[in-house]
Protein backbone atom coordinates (compact mmCIF):
# COMPACT_ATOMS: atom_id res chain seq x y z
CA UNK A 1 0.00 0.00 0.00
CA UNK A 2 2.90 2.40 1.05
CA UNK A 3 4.40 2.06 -2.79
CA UNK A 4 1.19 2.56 -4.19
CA UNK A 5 0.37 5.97 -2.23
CA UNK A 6 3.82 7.43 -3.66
CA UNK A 7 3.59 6.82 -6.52
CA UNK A 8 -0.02 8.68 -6.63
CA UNK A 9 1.57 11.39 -4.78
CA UNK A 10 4.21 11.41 -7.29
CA UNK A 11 1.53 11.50 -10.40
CA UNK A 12 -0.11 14.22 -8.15
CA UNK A 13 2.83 16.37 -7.73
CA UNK A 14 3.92 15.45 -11.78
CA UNK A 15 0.46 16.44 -12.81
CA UNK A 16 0.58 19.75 -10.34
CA UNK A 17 3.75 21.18 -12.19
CA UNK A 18 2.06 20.36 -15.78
CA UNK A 19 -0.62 22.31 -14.64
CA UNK A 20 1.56 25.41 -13.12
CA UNK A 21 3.99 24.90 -16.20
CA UNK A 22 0.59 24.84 -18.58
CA UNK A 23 -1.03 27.90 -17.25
CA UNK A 24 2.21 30.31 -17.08
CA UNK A 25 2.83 29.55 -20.55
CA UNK A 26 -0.59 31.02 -21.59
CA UNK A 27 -0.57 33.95 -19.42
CA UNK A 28 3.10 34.40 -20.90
CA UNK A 29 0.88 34.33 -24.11
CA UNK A 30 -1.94 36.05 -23.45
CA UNK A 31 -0.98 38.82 -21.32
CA UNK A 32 -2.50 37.64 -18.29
CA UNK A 33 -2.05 38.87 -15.20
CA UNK A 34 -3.21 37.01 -11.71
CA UNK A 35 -5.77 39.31 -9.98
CA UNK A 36 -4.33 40.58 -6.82
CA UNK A 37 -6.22 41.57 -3.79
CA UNK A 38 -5.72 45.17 -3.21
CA UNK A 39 -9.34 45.87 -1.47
CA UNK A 40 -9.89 47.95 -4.70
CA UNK A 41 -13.91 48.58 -4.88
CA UNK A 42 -16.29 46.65 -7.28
């Protein structure tokens, strides 16, 4: 059981980066910019 939890956590973490690597290439791309909160009003 213990080898087949890290290797899910490994997939996990694998799959984490892709994700992270996937989205800062298309905000590289598309100019996007990650909303920050400044307590700016609506």
């Amino acid at each position: 059981m213990a080898r087949k939890s890290k290797l899910n956590l490994r997939a996990i973490e694998k799959f984490r980066q892709a994700m992270a690597k996937g989205y800062e290439r298309e905000a590289r791309r598309n100019l996007i910019r990650v909303p920050l909160q400044m307590g700016a009003p609506c």
